[in-house]
Protein backbone atom coordinates (compact mmCIF):
# COMPACT_ATOMS: atom_id res chain seq x y z
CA UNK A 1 102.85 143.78 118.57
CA UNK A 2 104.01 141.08 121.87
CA UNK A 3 106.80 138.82 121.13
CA UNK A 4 105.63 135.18 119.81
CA UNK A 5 105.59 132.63 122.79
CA UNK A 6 107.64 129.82 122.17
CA UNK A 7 105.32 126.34 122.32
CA UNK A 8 105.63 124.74 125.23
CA UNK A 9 108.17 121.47 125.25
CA UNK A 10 107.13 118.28 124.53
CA UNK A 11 107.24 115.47 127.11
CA UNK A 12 106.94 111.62 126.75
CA UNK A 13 106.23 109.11 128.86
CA UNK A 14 107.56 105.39 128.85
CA UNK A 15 105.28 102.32 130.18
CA UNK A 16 107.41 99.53 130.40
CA UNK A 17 107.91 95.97 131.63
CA UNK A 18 110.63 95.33 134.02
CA UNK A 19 110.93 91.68 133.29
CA UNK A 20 111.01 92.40 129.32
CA UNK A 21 113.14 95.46 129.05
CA UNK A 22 116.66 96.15 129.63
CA UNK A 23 115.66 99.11 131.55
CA UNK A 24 119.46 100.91 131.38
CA UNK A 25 119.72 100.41 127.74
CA UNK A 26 116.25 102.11 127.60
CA UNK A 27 116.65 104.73 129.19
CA UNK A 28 120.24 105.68 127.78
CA UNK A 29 118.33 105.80 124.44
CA UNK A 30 115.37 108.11 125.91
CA UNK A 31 117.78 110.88 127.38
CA UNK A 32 119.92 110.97 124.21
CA UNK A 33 116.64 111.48 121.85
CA UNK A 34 115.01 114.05 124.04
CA UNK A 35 117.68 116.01 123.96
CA UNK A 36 118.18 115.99 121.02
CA UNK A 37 114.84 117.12 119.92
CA UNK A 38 114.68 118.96 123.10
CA UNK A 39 112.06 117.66 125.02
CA UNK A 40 110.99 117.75 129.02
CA UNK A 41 112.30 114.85 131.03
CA UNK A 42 110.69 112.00 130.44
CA UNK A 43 108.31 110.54 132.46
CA UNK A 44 108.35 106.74 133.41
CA UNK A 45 105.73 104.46 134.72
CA UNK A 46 106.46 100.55 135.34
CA UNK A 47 103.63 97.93 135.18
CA UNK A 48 102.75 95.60 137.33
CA UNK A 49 100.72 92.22 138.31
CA UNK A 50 97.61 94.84 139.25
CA UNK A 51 98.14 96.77 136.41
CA UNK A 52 99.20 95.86 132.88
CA UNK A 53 99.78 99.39 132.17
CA UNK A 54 96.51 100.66 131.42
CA UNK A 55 95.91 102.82 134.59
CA UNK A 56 99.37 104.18 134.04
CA UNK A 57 98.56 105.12 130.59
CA UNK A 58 95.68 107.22 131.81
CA UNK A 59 98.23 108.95 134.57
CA UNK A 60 100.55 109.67 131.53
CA UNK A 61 98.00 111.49 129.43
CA UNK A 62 96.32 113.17 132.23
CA UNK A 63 100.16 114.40 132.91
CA UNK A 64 100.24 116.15 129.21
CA UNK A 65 102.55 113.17 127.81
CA UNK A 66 102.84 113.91 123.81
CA UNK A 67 104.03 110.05 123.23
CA UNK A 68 102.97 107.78 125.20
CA UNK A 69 106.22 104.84 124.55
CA UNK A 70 105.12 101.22 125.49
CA UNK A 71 108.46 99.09 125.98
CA UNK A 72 107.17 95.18 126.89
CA UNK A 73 105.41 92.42 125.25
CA UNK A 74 102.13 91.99 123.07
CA UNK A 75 100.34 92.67 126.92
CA UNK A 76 101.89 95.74 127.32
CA UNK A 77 101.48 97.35 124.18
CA UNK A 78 97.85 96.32 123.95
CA UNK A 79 97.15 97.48 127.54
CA UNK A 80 98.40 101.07 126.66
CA UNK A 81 96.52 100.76 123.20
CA UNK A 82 93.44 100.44 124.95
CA UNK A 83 94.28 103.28 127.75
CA UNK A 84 94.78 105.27 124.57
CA UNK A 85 91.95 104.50 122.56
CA UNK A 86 90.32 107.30 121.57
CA UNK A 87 93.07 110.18 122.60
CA UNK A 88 95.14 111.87 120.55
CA UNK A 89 97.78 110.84 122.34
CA UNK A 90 100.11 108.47 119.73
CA UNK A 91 101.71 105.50 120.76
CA UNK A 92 105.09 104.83 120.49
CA UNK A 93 106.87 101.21 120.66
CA UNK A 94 109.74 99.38 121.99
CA UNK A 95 109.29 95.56 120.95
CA UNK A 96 110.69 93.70 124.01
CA UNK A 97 108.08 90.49 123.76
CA UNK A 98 107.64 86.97 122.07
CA UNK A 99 105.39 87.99 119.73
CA UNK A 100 105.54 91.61 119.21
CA UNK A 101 102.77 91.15 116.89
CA UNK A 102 102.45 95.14 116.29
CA UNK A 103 105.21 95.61 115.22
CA UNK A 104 105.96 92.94 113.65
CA UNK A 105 102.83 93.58 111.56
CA UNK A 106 103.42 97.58 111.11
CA UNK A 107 107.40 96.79 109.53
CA UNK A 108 109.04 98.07 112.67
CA UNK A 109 112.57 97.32 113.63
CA UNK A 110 111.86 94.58 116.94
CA UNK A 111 115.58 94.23 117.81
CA UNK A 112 116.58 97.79 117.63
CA UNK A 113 115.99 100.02 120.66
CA UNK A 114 117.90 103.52 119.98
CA UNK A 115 115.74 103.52 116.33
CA UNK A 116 112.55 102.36 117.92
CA UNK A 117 112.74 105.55 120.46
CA UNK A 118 114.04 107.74 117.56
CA UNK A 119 110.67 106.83 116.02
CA UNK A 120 108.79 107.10 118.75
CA UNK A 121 109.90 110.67 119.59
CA UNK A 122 110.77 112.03 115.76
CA UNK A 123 108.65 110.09 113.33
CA UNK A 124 105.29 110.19 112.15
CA UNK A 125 101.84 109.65 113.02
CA UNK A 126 99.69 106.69 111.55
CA UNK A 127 96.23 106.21 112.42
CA UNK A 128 94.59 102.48 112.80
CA UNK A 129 92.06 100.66 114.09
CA UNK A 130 91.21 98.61 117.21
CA UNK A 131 88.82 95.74 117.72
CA UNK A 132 86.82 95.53 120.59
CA UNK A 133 86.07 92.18 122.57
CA UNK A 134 83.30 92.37 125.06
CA UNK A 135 83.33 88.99 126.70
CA UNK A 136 80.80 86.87 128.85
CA UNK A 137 81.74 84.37 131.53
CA UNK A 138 80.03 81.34 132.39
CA UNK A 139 78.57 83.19 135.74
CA UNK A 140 77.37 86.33 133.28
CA UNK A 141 80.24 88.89 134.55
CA UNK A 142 81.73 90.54 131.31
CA UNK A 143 84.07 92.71 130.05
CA UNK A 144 85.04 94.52 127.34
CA UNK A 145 89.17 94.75 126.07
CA UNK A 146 90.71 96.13 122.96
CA UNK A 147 92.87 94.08 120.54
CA UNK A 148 95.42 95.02 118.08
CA UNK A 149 96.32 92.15 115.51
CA UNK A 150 94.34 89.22 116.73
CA UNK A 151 91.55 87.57 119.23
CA UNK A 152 90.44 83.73 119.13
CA UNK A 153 89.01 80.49 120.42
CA UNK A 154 90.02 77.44 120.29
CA UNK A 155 93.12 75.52 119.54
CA UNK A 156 94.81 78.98 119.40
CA UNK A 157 93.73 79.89 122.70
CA UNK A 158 94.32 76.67 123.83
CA UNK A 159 97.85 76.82 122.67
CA UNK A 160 98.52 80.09 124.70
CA UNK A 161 97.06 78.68 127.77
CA UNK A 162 99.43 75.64 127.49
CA UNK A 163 102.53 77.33 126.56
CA UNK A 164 105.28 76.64 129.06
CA UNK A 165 106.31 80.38 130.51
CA UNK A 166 110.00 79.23 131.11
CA UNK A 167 110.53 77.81 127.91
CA UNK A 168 108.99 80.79 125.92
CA UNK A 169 111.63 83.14 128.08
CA UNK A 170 114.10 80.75 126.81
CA UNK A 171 113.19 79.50 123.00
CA UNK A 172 110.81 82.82 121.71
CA UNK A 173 107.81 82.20 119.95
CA UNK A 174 109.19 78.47 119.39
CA UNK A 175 107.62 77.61 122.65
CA UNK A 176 104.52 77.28 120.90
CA UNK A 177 105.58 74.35 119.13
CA UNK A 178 105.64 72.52 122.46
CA UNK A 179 102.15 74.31 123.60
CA UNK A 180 100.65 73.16 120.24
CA UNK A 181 101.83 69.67 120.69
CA UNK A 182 100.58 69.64 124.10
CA UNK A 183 97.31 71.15 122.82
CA UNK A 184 96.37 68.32 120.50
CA UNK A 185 95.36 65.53 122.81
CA UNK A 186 92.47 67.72 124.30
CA UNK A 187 91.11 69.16 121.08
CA UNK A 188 88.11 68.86 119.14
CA UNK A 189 85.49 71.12 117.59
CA UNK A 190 84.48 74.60 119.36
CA UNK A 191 80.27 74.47 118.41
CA UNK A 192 78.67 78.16 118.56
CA UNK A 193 75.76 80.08 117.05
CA UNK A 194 77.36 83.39 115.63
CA UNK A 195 75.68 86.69 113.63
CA UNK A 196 77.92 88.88 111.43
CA UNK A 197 77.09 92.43 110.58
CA UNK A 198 73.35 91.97 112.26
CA UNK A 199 72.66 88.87 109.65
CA UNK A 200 70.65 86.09 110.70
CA UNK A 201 72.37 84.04 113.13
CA UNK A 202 74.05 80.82 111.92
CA UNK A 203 75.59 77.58 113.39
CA UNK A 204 79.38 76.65 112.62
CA UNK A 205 81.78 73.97 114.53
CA UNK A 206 85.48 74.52 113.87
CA UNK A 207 88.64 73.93 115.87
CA UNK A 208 89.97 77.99 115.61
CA UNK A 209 88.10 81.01 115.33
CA UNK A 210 90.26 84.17 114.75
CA UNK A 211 89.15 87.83 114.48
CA UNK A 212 92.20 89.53 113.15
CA UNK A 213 93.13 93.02 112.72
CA UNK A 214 96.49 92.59 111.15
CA UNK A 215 97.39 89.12 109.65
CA UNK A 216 101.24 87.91 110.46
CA UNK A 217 102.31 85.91 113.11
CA UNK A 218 105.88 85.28 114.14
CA UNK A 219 107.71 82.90 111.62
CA UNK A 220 106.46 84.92 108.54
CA UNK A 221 103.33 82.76 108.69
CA UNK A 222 100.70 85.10 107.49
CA UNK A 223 97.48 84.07 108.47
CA UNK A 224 95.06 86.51 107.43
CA UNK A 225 96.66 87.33 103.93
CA UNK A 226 94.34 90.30 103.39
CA UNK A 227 93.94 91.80 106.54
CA UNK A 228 94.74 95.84 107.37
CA UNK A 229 95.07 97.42 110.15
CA UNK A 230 93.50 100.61 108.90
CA UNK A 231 90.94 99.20 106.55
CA UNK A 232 87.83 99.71 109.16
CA UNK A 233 87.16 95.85 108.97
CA UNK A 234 87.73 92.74 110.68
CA UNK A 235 88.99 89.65 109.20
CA UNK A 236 87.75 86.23 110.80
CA UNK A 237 89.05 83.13 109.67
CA UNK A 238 88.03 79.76 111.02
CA UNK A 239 90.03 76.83 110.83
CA UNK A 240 87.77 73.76 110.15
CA UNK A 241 90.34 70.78 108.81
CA UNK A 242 87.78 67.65 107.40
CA UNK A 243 89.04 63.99 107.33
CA UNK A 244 92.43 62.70 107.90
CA UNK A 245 94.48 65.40 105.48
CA UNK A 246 92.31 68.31 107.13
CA UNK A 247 95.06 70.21 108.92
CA UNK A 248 97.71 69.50 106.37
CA UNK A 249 95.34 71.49 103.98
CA UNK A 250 94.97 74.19 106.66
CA UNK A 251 98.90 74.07 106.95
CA UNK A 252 99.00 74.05 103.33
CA UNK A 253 96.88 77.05 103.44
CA UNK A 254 98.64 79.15 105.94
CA UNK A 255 102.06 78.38 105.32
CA UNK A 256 101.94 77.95 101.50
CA UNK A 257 99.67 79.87 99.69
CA UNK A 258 100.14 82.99 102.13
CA UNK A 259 103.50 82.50 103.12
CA UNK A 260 105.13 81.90 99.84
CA UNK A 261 102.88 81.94 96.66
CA UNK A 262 101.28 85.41 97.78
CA UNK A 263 104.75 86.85 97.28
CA UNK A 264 104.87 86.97 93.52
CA UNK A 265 102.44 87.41 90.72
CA UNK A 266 103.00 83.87 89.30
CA UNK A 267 101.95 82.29 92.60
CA UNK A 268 98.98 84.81 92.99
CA UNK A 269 97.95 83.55 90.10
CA UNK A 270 98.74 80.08 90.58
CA UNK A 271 96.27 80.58 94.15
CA UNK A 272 93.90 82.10 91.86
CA UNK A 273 93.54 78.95 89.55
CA UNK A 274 93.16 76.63 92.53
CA UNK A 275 90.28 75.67 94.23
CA UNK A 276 89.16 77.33 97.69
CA UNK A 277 90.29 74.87 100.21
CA UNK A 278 86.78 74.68 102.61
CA UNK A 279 88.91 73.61 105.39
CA UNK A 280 89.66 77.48 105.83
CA UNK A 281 87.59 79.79 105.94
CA UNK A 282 87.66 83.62 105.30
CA UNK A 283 84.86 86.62 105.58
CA UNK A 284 85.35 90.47 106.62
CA UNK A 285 82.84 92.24 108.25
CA UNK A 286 82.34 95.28 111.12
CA UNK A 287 80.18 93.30 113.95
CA UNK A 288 80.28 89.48 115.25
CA UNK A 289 78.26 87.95 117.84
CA UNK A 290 79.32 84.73 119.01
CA UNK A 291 77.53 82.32 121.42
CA UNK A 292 79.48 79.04 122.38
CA UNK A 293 77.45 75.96 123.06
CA UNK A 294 80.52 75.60 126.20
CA UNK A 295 82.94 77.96 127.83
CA UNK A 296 86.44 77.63 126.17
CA UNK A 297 89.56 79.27 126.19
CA UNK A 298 89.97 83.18 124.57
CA UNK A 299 92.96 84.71 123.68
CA UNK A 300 93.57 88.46 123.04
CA UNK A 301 97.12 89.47 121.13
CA UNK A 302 98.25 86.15 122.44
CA UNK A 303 97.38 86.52 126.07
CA UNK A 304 94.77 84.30 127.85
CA UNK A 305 92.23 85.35 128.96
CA UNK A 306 90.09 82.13 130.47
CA UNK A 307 87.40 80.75 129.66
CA UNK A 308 84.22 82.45 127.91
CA UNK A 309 81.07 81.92 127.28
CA UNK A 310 79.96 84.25 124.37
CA UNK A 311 82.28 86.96 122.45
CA UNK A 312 80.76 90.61 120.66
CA UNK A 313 83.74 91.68 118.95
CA UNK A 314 83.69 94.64 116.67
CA UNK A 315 86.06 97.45 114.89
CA UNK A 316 86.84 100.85 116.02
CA UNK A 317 87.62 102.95 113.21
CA UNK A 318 90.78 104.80 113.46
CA UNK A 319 91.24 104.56 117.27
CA UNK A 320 94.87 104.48 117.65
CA UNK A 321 97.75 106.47 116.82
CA UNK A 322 100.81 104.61 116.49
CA UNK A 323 104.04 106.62 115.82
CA UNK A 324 105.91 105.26 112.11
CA UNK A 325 109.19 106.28 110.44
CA UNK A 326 108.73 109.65 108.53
């Protein structure tokens, strides 16, 4: 009977940012986990303005990578998630962003790089979905993106387009604050047609639209309170405040309900003996067609990405691997 072959070493690849990560730091925590568990050399790929990491990603796989580590912002991570889509190659993370909505939204240590590359090389595999974005231009070109936690119009996307790049390198995520404020003066109603899960198209006007994937944004505000990344669905809400107390309802909403009263079973049921406040509104579904009666801003993990015309955003099951603690 032949001697057993040993299986070949595994190998991981790192996609990073050079203006988010402290690349020494990085890489001192790479060589001390793979070899420790024994791995090849790691293989390293830097992004750039031509390529958010997405063509790198495809070099990595097509290079036998088992991990595929994305160390950046919400951009980088959600250009490798997409580059991924569909492999069975896992991703692994390194929060170095404003946002880093992932995993912020999957429990994952975001300050910690030695544990975020122990998990990305030792723990465990978690499947979860994407959603999709096809998008139209006011000329007709489109094209189609993936998302991981959230995609939007309106003052959201506004806010992203406005947000001062200095002062978000400086402040974090409070840089919004400003964008937000600066956001204000030029906002009013985004009108569209829309049809959900092939239904009979309708007409809405609201300031925000928001297809989410995962719910929490930076600041503990959770959004989309019910909202899982590996429940198959997407959750839209759309902000629509009425009258002169409209968007301290919606704040009221947001911050209140979801952020605090959602955290215990007294204020669960305290929100369930309320009234549904109309200026926020919640459905799930698979499929959403949206046609806006003008172009305005889109946003895609909190990126912008100009100006649209119409959005087709839907889920894809199970896309993504993204490596978890054991």
């Amino acid at each position: 009977m032949p001697p057993a072959t040993a299986p070949a070493a595994k190998r991981a690849a790192v996609v990073y940012n050079p203006i988010k990560v402290d690349l020494a730091k990085l890489q001192k925590a790479v060589s001390a986990l793979e070899e420790e568990a024994g791995w090849k050399p790691t293989a390293w790929f830097e992004t750039s303005t031509e390529d958010g990491g997405q063509l790198v990603t495809k070099q990595a796989v097509e290079g036998g990578a088992s991990v595929v580590i994305a160390a950046g912002g919400d951009g980088t991570v959600r250009a490798v998630a997409e580059a991924l889509r569909g492999t069975r190659v896992p991703l692994g993370l390194v929060p170095s962003g404003t946002g880093n909505l992932l995993a912020r939204n999957l429990g994952l240590t975001l300050t910690n790089i030695p544990e975020s590359v122990r998990v990305a090389f030792l723990g465990t595999d978690r499947r979860i979905d994407l959603g999709m974005a096809e998008i139209v231009r006011d000329d007709g070109d489109s094209e189609e993106h993936a998302f991981l936690v959230m995609a939007g119009v309106g003052l959201d996307a506004k806010m992203i387009a406005n947000t001062n790049a200095r002062l978000k390198r400086a402040v974090g995520w409070l840089a919004y604050v400003d964008a937000i404020g600066r956001s204000l003066p030029e906002l009013k109603p985004v009108k569209f047609t829309y049809r959900l899960n092939g239904q009979p198209e309708r007409e809405l006007s609201a300031h925000t639209v928001i297809i989410g994937n995962c719910g929490l944004l930076p600041g503990g505000i959770l959004l989309i309170p019910d909202a899982k990344p590996d429940d198959g669905l997407l959750d839209i809400v759309a902000l629509r405040p009425r009258g002169p107390f409209g968007w301290l309802k919606v704040w009221n909403k947001v911050a209140w309900e979801n952020g605090v009263l959602r955290k215990s079973a007294i204020g669960r049921s305290i929100i369930d003996l309320r009234k549904d406040v109309r200026d926020v509104t919640y459905v799930t579904g698979t499929d959403l067609h949206m046609t806006l009666e003008s172009p305005e801003e889109f946003q895609l993990d909190g990126d912008e990405f100009g100006e649209v015309k119409s959005v087709h955003s839907w889920v894809d099951p199970g896309a993504l691997l993204v490596k978890v603690p054991a």
